[in-house]
C-alpha atoms as a PDB file:
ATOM      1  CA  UNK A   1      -4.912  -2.141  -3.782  1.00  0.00           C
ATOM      2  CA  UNK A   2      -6.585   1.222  -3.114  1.00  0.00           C
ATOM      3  CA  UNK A   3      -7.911   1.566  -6.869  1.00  0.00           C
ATOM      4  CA  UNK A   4      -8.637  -2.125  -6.997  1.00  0.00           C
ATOM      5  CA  UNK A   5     -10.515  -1.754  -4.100  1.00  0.00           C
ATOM      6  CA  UNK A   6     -12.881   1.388  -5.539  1.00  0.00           C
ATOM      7  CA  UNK A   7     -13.178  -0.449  -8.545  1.00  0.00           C
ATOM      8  CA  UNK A   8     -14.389  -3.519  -6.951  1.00  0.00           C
ATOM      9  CA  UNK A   9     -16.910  -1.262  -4.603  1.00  0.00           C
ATOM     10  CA  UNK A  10     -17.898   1.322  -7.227  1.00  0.00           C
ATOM     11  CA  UNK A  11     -19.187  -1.822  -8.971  1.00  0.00           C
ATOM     12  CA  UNK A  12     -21.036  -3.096  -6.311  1.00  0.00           C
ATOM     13  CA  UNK A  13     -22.508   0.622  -5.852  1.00  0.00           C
ATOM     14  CA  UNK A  14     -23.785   0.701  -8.768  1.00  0.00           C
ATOM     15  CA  UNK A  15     -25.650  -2.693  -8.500  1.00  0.00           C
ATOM     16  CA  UNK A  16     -28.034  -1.325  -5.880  1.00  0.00           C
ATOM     17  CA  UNK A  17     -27.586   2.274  -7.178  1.00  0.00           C
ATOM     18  CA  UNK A  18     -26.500   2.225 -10.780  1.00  0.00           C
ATOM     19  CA  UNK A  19     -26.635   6.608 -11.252  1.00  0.00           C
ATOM     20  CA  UNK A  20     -24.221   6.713  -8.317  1.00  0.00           C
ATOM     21  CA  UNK A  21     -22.259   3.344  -9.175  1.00  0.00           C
ATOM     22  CA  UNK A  22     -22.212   4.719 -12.448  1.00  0.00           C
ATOM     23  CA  UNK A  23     -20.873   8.367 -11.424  1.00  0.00           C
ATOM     24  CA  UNK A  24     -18.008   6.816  -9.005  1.00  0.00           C
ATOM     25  CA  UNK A  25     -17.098   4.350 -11.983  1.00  0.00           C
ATOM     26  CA  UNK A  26     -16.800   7.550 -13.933  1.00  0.00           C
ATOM     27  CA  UNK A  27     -15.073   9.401 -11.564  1.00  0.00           C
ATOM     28  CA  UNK A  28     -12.012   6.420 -11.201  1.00  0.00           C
ATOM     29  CA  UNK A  29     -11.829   5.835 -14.750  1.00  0.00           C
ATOM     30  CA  UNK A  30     -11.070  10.067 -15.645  1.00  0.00           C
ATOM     31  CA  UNK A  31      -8.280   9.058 -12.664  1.00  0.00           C
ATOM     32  CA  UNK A  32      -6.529   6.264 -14.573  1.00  0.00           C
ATOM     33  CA  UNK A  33      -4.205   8.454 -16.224  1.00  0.00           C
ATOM     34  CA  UNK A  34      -3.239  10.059 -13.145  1.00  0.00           C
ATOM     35  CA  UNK A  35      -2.611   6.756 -11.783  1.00  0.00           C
ATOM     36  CA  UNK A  36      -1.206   5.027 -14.512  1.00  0.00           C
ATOM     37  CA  UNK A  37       1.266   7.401 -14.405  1.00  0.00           C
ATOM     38  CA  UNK A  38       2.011   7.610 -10.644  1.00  0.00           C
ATOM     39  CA  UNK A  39       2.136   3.580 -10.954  1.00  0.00           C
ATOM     40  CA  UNK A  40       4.372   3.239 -13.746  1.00  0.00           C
ATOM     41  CA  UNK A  41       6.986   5.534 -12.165  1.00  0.00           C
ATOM     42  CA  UNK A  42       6.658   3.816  -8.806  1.00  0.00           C
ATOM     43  CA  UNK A  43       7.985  -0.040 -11.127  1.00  0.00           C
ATOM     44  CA  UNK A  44      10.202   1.420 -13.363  1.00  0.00           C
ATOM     45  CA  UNK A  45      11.416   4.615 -11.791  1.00  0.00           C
ATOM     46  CA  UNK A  46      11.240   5.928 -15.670  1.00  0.00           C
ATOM     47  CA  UNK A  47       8.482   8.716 -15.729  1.00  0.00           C
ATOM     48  CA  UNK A  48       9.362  12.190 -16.055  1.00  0.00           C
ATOM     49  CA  UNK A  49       7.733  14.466 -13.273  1.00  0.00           C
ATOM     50  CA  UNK A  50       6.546  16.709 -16.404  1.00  0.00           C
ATOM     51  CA  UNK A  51       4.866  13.752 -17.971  1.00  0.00           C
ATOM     52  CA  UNK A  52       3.587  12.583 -14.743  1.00  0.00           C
ATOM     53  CA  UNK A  53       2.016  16.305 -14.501  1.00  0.00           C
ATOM     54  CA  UNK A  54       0.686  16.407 -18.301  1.00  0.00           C
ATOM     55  CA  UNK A  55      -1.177  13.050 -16.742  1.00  0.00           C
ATOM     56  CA  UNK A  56      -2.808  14.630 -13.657  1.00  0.00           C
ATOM     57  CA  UNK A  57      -3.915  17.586 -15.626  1.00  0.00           C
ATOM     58  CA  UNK A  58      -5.301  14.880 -18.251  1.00  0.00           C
ATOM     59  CA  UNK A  59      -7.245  13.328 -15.977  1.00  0.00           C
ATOM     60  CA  UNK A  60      -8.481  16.896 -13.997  1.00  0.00           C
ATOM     61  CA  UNK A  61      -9.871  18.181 -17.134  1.00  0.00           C
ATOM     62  CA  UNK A  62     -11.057  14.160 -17.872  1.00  0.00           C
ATOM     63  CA  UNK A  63     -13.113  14.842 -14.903  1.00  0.00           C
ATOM     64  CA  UNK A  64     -14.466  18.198 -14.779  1.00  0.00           C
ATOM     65  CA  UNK A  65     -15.650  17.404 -18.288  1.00  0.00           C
ATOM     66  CA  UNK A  66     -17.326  13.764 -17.551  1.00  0.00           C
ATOM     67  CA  UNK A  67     -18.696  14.870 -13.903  1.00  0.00           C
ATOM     68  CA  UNK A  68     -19.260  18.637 -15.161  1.00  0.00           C
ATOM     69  CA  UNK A  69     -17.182  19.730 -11.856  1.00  0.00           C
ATOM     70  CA  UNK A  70     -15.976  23.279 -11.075  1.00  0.00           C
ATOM     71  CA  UNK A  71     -15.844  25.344  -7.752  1.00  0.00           C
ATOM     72  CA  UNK A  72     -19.139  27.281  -7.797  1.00  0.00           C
ATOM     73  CA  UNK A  73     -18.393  29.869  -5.106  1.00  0.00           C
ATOM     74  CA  UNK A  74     -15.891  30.222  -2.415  1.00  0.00           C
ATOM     75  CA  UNK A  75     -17.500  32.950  -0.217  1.00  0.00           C
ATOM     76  CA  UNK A  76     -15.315  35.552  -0.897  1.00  0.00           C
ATOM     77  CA  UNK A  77     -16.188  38.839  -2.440  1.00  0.00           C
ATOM     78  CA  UNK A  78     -13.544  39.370  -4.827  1.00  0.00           C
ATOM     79  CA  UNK A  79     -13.210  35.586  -6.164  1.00  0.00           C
ATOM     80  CA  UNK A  80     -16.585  35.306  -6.119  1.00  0.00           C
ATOM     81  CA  UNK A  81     -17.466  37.496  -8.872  1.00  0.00           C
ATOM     82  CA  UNK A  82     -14.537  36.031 -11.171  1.00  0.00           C
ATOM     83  CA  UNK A  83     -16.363  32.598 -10.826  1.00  0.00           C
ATOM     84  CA  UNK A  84     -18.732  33.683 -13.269  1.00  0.00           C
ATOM     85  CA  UNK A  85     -16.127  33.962 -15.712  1.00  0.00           C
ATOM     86  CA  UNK A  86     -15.945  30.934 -17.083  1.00  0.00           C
ATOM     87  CA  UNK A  87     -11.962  30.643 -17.524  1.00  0.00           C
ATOM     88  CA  UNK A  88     -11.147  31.657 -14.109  1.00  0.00           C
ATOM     89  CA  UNK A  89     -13.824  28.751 -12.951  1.00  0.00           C
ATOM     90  CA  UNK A  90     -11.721  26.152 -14.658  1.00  0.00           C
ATOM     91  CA  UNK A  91      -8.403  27.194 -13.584  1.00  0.00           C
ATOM     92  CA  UNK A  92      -9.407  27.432 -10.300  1.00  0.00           C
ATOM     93  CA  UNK A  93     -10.598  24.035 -10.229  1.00  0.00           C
ATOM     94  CA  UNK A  94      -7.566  22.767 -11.793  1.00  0.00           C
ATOM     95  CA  UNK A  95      -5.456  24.098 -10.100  1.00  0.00           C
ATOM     96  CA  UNK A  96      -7.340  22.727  -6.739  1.00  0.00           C
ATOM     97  CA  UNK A  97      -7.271  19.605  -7.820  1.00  0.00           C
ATOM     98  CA  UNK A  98      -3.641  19.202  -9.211  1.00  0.00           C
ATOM     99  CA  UNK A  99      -2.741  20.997  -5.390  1.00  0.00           C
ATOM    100  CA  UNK A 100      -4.892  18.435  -3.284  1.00  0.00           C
ATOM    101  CA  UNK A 101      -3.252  15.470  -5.803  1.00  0.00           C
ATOM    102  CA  UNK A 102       0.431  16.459  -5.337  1.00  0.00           C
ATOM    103  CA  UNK A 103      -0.065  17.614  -1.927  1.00  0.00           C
ATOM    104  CA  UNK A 104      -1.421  13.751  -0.403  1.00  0.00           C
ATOM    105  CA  UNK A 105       1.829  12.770  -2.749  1.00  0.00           C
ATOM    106  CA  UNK A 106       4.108  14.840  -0.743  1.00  0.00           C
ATOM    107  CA  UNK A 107       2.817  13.870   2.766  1.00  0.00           C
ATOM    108  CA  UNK A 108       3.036  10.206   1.912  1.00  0.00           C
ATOM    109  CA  UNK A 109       6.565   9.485   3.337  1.00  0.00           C
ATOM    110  CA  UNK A 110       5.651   9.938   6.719  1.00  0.00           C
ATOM    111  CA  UNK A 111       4.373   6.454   7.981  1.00  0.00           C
ATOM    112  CA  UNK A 112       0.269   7.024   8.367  1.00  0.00           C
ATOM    113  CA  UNK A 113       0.068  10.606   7.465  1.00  0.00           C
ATOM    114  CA  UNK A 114      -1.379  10.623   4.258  1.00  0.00           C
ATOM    115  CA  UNK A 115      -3.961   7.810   4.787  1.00  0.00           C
ATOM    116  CA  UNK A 116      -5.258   9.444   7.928  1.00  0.00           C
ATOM    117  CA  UNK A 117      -5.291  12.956   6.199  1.00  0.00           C
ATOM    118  CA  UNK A 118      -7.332  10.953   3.307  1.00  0.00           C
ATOM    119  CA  UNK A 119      -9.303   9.634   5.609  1.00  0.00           C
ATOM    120  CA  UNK A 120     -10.529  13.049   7.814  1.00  0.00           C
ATOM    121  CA  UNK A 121     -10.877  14.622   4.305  1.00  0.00           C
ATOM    122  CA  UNK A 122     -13.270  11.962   2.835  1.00  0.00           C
ATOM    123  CA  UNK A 123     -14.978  11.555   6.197  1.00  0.00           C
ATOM    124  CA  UNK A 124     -15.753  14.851   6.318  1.00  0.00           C
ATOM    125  CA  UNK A 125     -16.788  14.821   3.115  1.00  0.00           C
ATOM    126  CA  UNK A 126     -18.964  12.252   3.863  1.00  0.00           C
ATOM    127  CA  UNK A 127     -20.660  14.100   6.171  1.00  0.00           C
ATOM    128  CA  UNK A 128     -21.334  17.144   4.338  1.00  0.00           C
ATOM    129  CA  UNK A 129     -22.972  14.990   1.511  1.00  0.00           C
ATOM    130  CA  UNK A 130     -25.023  13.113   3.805  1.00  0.00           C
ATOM    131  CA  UNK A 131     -25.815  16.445   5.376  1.00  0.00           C
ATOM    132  CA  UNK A 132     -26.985  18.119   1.621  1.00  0.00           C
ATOM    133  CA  UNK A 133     -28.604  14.845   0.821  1.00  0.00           C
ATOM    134  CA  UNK A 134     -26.049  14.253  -2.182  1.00  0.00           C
ATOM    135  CA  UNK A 135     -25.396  10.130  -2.638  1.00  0.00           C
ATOM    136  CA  UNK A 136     -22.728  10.750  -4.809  1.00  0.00           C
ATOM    137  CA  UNK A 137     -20.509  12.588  -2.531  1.00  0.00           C
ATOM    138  CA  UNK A 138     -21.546  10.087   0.437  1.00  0.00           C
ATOM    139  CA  UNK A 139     -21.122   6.781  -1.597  1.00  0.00           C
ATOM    140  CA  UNK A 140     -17.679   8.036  -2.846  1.00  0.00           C
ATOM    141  CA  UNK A 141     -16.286   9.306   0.352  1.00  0.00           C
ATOM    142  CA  UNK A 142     -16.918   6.249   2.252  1.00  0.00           C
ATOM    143  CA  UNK A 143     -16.116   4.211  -0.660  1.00  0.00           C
ATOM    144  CA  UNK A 144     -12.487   5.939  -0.086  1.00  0.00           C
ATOM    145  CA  UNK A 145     -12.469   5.997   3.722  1.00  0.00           C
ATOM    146  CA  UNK A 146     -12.887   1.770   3.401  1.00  0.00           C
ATOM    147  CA  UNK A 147     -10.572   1.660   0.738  1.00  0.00           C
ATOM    148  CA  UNK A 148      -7.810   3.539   2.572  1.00  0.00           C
ATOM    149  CA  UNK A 149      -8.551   1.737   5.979  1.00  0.00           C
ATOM    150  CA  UNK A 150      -7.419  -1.398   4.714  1.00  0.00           C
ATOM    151  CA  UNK A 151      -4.182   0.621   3.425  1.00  0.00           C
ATOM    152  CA  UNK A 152      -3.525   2.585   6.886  1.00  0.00           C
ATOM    153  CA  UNK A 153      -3.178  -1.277   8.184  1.00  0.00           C
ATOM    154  CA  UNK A 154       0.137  -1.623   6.531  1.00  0.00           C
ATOM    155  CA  UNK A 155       0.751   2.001   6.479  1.00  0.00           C
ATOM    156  CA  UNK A 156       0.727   2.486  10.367  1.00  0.00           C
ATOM    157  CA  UNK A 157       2.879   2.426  12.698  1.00  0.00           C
ATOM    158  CA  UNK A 158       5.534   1.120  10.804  1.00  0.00           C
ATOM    159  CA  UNK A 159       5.157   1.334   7.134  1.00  0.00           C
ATOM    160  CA  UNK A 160       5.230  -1.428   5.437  1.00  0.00           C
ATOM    161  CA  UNK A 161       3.559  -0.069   2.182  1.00  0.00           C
ATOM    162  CA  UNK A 162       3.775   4.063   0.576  1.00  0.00           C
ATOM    163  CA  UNK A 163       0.779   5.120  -1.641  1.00  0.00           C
ATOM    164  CA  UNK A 164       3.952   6.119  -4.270  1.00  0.00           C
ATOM    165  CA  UNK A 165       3.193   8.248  -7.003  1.00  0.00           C
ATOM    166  CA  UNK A 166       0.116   5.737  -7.945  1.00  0.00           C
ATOM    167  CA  UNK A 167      -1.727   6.534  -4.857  1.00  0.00           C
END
């Protein structure tokens, strides 16, 4: 319902905005592996965690290739300078991204905890878009934060739904 959801907004984004509509639209389909695989283990039961894995990383380097993403600095000395070697850029990012993915996976159990992690992250992130004037990163975030409200209904205080692997 989550994905549905983003779908059905990132669409309507990008009627009234179609570079941002256009970048979120991106940005979900480089996820459908990930998600496709995280949804066809949560029916069947049947996916490997390896191949579930080979999927997130497919659709990490899916996106840092579409939306040209990578971690441009973190303010620290040392890590700094490897940034601008560009192999240490792109594991970085990967590994990031494969952390904050399994990470929101392994919090899910616990009835509400994920969604209202989700939704601090992406309102924060929210902020700090509209805050460096970036539509993208505002669009998105709230795009998310709507997207998982409707979720934390059933999710909170008594679960009736888990993200699973698919969310």
């Amino acid at each position: 319902a989550i994905f549905a959801a983003a779908i059905i907004g990132g669409a309507l984004i990008w009627f009234k905005n179609p570079y941002t509509g256009g970048a979120i639209l991106a940005l979900l389909a480089c996820s459908l592996p990930c998600f496709a695989g995280g949804f066809l283990e949560d029916l069947t039961s049947g996916v490997r965690p390896r191949l579930r894995m080979l999927l997130m990383f497919v659709s990490v380097v899916l996106t840092m290739m579409v939306l040209d993403l990578r971690i441009p600095r973190v303010d620290i000395g040392v890590l700094d300078d490897w940034l601008h070697i560009g192999w240490f850029t792109l594991a970085l990012t990967t590994l990031a991204m494969l952390t904050i993915i399994n990470g929101i996976n392994l919090i899910d159990g616990l009835n509400g905890l994920a969604g209202m992690v989700c939704l601090s992250m992406f309102g924060g992130l929210a902020l700090v878009g509209y805050e460096v004037n970036d539509p993208f990163i505002v669009s998105a975030s709230l795009l998310m934060a709507g997207s998982i409200t409707g979720f934390q209904f059933w999710n909170y205080p008594r679960a009736h739904l888990f993200l699973g692997d698919g969310g």
